[in-house]
N, C-alpha and C. Protein backbone atom coordinates (compact mmCIF):
# COMPACT_ATOMS: atom_id res chain seq x y z
N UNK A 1 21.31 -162.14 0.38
CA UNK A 1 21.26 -160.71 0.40
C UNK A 1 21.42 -160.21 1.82
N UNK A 2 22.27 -159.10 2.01
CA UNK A 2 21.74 -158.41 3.11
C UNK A 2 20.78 -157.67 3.72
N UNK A 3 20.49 -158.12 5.22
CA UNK A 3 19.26 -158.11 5.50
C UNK A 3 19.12 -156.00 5.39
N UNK A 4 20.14 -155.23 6.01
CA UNK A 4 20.29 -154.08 5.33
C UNK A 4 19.54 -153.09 4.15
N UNK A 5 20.25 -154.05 2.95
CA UNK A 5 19.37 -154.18 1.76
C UNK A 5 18.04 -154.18 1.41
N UNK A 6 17.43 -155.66 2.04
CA UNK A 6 16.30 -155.57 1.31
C UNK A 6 15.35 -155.04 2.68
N UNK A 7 15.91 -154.41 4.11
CA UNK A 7 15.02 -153.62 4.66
C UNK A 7 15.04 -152.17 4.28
N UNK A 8 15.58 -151.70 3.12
CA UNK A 8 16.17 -150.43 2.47
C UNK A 8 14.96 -150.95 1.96
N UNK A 9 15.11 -151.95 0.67
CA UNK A 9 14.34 -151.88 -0.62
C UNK A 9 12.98 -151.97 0.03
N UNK A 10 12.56 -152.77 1.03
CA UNK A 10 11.23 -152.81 1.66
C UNK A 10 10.68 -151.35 1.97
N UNK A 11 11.47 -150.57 2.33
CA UNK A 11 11.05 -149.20 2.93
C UNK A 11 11.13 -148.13 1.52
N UNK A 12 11.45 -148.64 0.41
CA UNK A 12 11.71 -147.46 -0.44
C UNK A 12 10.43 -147.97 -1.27
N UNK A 13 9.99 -149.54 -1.28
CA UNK A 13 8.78 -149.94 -1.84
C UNK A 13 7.55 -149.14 -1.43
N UNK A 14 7.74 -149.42 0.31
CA UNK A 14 6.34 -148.89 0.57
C UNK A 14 6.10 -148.01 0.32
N UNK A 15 7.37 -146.60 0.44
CA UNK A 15 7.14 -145.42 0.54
C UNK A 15 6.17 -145.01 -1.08
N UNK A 16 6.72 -145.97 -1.96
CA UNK A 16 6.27 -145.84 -3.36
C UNK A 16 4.61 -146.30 -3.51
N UNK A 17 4.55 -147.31 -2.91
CA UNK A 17 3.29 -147.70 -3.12
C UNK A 17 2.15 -146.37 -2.31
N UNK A 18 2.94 -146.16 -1.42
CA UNK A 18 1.64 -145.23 -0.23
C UNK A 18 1.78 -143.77 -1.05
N UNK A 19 2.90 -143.44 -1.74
CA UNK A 19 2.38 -141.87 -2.82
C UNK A 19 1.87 -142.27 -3.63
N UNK A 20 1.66 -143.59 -4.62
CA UNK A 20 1.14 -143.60 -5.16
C UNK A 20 -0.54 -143.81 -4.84
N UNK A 21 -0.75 -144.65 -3.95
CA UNK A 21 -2.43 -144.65 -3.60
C UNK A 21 -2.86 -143.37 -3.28
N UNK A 22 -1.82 -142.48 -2.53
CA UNK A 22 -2.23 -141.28 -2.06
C UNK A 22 -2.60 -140.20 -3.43
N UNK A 23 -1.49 -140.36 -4.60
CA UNK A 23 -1.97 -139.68 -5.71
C UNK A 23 -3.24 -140.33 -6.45
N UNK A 24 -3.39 -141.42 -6.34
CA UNK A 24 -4.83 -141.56 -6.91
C UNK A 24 -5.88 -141.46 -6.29
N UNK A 25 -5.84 -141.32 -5.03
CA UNK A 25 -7.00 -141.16 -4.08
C UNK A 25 -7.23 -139.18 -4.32
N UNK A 26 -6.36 -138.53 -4.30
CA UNK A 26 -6.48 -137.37 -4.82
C UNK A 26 -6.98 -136.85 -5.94
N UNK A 27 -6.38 -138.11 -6.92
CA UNK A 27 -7.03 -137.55 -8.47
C UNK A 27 -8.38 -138.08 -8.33
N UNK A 28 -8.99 -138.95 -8.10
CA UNK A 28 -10.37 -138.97 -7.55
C UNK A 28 -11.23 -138.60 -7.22
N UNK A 29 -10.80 -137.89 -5.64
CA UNK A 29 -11.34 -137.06 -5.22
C UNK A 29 -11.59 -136.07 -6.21
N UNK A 30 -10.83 -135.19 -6.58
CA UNK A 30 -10.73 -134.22 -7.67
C UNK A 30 -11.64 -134.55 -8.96
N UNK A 31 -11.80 -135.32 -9.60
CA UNK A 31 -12.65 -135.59 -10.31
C UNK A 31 -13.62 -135.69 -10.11
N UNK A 32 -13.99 -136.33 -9.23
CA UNK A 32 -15.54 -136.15 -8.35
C UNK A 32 -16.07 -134.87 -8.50
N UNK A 33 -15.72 -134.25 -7.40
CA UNK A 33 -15.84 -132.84 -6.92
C UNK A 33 -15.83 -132.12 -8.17
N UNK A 34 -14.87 -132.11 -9.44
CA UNK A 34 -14.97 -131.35 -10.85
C UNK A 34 -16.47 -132.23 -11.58
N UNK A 35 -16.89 -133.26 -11.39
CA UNK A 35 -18.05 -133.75 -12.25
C UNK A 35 -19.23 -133.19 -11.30
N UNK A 36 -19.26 -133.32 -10.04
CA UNK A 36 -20.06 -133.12 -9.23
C UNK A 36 -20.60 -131.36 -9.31
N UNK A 37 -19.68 -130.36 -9.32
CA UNK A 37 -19.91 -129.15 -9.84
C UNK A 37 -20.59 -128.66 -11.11
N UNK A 38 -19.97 -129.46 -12.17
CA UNK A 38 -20.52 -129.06 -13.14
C UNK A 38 -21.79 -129.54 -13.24
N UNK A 39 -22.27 -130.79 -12.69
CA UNK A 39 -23.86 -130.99 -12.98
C UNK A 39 -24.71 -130.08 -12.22
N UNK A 40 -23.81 -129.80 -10.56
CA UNK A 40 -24.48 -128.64 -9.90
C UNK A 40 -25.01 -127.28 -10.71
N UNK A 41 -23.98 -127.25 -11.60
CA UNK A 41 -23.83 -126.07 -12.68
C UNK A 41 -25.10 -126.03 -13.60
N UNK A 42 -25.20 -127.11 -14.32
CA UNK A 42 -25.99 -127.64 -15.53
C UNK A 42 -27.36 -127.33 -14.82
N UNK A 43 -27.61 -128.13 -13.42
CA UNK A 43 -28.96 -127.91 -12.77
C UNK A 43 -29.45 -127.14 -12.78
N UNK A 44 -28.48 -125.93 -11.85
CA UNK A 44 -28.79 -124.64 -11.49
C UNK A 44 -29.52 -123.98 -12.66
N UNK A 45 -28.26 -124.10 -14.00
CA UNK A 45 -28.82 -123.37 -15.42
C UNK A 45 -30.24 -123.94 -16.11
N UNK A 46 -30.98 -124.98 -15.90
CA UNK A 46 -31.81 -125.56 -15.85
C UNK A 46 -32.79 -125.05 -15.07
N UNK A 47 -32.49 -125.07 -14.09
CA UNK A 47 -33.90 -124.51 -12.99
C UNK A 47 -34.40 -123.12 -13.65
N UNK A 48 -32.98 -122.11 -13.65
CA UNK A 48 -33.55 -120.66 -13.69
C UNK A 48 -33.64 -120.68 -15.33
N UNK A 49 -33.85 -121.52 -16.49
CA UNK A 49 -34.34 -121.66 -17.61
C UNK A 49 -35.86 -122.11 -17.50
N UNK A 50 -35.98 -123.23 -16.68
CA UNK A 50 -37.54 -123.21 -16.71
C UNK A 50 -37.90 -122.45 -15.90
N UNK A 51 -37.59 -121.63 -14.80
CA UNK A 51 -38.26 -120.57 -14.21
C UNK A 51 -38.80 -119.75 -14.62
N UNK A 52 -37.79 -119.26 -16.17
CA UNK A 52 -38.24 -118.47 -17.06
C UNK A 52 -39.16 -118.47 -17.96
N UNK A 53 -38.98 -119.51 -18.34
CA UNK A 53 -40.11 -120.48 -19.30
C UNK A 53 -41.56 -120.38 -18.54
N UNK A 54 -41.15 -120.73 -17.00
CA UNK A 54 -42.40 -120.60 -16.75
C UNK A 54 -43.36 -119.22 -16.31
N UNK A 55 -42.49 -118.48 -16.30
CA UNK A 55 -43.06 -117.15 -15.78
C UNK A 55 -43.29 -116.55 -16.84
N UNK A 56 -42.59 -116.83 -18.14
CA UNK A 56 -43.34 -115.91 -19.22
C UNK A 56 -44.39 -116.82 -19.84
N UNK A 57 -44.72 -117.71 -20.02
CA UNK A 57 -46.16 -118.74 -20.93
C UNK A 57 -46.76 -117.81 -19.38
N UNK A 58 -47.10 -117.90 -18.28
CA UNK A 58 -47.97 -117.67 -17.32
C UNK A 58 -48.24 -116.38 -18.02
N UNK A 59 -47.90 -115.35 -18.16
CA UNK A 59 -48.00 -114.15 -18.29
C UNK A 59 -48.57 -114.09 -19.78
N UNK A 60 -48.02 -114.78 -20.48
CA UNK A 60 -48.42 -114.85 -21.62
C UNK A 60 -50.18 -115.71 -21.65
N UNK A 61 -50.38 -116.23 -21.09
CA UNK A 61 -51.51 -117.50 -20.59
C UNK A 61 -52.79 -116.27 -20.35
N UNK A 62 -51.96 -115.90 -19.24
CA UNK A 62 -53.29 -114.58 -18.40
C UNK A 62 -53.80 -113.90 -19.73
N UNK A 63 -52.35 -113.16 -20.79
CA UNK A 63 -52.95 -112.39 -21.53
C UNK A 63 -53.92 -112.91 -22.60
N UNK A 64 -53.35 -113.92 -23.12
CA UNK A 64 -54.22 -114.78 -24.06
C UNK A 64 -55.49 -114.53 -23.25
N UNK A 65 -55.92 -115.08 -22.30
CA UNK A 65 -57.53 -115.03 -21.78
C UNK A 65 -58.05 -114.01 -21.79
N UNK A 66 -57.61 -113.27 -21.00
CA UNK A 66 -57.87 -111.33 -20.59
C UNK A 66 -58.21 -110.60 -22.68
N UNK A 67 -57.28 -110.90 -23.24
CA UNK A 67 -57.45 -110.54 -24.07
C UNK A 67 -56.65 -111.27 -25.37
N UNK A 68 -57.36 -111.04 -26.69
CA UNK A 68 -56.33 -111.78 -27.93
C UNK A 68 -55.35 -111.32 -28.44
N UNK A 69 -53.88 -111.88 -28.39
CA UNK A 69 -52.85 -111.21 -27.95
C UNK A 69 -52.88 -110.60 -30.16
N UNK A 70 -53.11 -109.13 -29.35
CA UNK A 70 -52.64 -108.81 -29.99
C UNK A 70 -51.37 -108.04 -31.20
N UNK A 71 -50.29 -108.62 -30.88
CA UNK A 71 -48.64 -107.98 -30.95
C UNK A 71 -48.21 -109.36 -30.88
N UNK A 72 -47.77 -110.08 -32.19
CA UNK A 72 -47.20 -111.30 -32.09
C UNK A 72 -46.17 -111.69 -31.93
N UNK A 73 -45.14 -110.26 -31.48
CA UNK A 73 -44.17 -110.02 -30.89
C UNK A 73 -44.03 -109.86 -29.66
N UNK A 74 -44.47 -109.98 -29.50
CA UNK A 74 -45.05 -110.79 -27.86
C UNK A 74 -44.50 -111.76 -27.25
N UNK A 75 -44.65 -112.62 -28.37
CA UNK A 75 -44.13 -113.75 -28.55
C UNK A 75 -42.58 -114.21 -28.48
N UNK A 76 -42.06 -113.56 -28.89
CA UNK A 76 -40.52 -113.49 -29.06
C UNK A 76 -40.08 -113.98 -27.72
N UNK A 77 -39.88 -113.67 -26.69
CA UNK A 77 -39.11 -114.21 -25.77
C UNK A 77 -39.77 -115.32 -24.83
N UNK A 78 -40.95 -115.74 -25.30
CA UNK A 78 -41.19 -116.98 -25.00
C UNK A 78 -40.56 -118.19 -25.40
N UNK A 79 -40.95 -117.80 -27.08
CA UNK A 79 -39.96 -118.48 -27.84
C UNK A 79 -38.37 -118.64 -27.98
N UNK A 80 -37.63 -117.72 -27.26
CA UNK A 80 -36.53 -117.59 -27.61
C UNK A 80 -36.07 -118.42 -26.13
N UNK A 81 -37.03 -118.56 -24.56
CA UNK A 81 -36.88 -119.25 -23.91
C UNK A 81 -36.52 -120.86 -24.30
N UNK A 82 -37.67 -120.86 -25.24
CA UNK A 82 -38.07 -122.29 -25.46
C UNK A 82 -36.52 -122.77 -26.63
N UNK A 83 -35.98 -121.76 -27.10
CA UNK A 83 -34.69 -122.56 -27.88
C UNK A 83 -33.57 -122.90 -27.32
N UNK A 84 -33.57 -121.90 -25.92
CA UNK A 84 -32.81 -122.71 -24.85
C UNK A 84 -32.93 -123.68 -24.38
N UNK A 85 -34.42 -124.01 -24.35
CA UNK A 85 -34.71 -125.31 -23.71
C UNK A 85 -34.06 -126.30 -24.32
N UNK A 86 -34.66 -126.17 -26.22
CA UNK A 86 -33.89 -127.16 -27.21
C UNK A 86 -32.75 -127.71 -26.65
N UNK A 87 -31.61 -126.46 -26.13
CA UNK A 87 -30.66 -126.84 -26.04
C UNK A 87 -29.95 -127.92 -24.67
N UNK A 88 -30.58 -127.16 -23.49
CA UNK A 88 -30.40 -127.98 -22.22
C UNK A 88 -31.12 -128.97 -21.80
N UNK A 89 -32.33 -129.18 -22.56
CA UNK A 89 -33.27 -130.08 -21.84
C UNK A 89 -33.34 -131.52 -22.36
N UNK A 90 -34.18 -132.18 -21.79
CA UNK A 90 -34.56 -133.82 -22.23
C UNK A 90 -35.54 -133.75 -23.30
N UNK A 91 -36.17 -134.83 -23.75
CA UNK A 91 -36.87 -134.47 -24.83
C UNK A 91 -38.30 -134.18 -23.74
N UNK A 92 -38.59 -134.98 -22.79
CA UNK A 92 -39.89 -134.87 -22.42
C UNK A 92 -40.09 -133.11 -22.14
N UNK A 93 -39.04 -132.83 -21.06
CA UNK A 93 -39.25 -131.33 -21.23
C UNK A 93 -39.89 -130.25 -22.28
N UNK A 94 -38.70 -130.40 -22.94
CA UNK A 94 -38.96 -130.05 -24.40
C UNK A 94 -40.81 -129.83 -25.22
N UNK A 95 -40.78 -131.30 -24.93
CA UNK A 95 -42.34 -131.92 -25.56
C UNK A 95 -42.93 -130.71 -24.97
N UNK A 96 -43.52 -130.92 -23.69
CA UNK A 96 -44.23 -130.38 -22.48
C UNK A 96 -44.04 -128.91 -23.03
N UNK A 97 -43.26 -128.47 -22.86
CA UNK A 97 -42.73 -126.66 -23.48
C UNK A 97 -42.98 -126.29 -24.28
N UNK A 98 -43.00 -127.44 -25.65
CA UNK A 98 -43.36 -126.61 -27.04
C UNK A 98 -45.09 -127.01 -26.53
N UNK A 99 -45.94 -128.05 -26.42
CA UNK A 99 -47.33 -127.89 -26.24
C UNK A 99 -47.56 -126.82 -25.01
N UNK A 100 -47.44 -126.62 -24.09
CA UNK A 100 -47.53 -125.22 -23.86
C UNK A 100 -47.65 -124.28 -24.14
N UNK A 101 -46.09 -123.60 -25.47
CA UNK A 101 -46.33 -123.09 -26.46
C UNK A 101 -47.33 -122.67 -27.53
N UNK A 102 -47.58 -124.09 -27.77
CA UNK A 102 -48.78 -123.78 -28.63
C UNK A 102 -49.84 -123.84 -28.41
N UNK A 103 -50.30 -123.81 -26.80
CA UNK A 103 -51.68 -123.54 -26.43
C UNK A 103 -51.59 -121.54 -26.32
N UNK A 104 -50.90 -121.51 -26.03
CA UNK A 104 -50.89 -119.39 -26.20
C UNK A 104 -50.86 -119.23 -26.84
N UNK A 105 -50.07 -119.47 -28.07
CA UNK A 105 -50.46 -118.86 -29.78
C UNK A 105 -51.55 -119.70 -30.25
């Protein structure tokens, strides 16, 4: 073969091999950064769910003591916290949230 040739084909190889590592090192990256967000995401929606959770049983807690709640509608957006939880949380959470729950009612 001429040497021509296969210093052509040598140079049209590499060029192939180095876009290609370069496109997978990109799609990588990119995936990362897209999985890495969304759990950022999931967290975030997590935190300010039990924030909520926790600021209404507190409020709800005080009133139970102070007085016997009387308006069992009251209740409603404690509970309606806690079906979010159902939805985002682990089970232990969960557990922990509904006995909570049912120490105010």
């Amino acid at each position: 073969m001429d040497s021509a040739i296969v210093t052509a084909m040598a140079a049209t190889l590499g060029s192939l091999v180095g876009a290609g590592a370069s496109l997978a090192t990109t799609w990588l990256s990119q995936r990362t950064q897209r999985i890495r967000a969304n759990t950022e995401w999931r967290l975030g929606g997590r935190q300010a769910l039990d924030e909520g959770f926790i600021t209404e049983a507190s409020r709800m807690a005080i009133d139970a003591l102070v007085r016997s709640l009387e308006k069992p509608e009251q209740l409603i957006a404690l509970y309606g916290i806690l079906g979010r939880i159902r939805l985002m949380s682990d089970d232990e959470v969960l557990r922990t949230a509904e006995e909570a729950s049912h120490r105010i009612d």
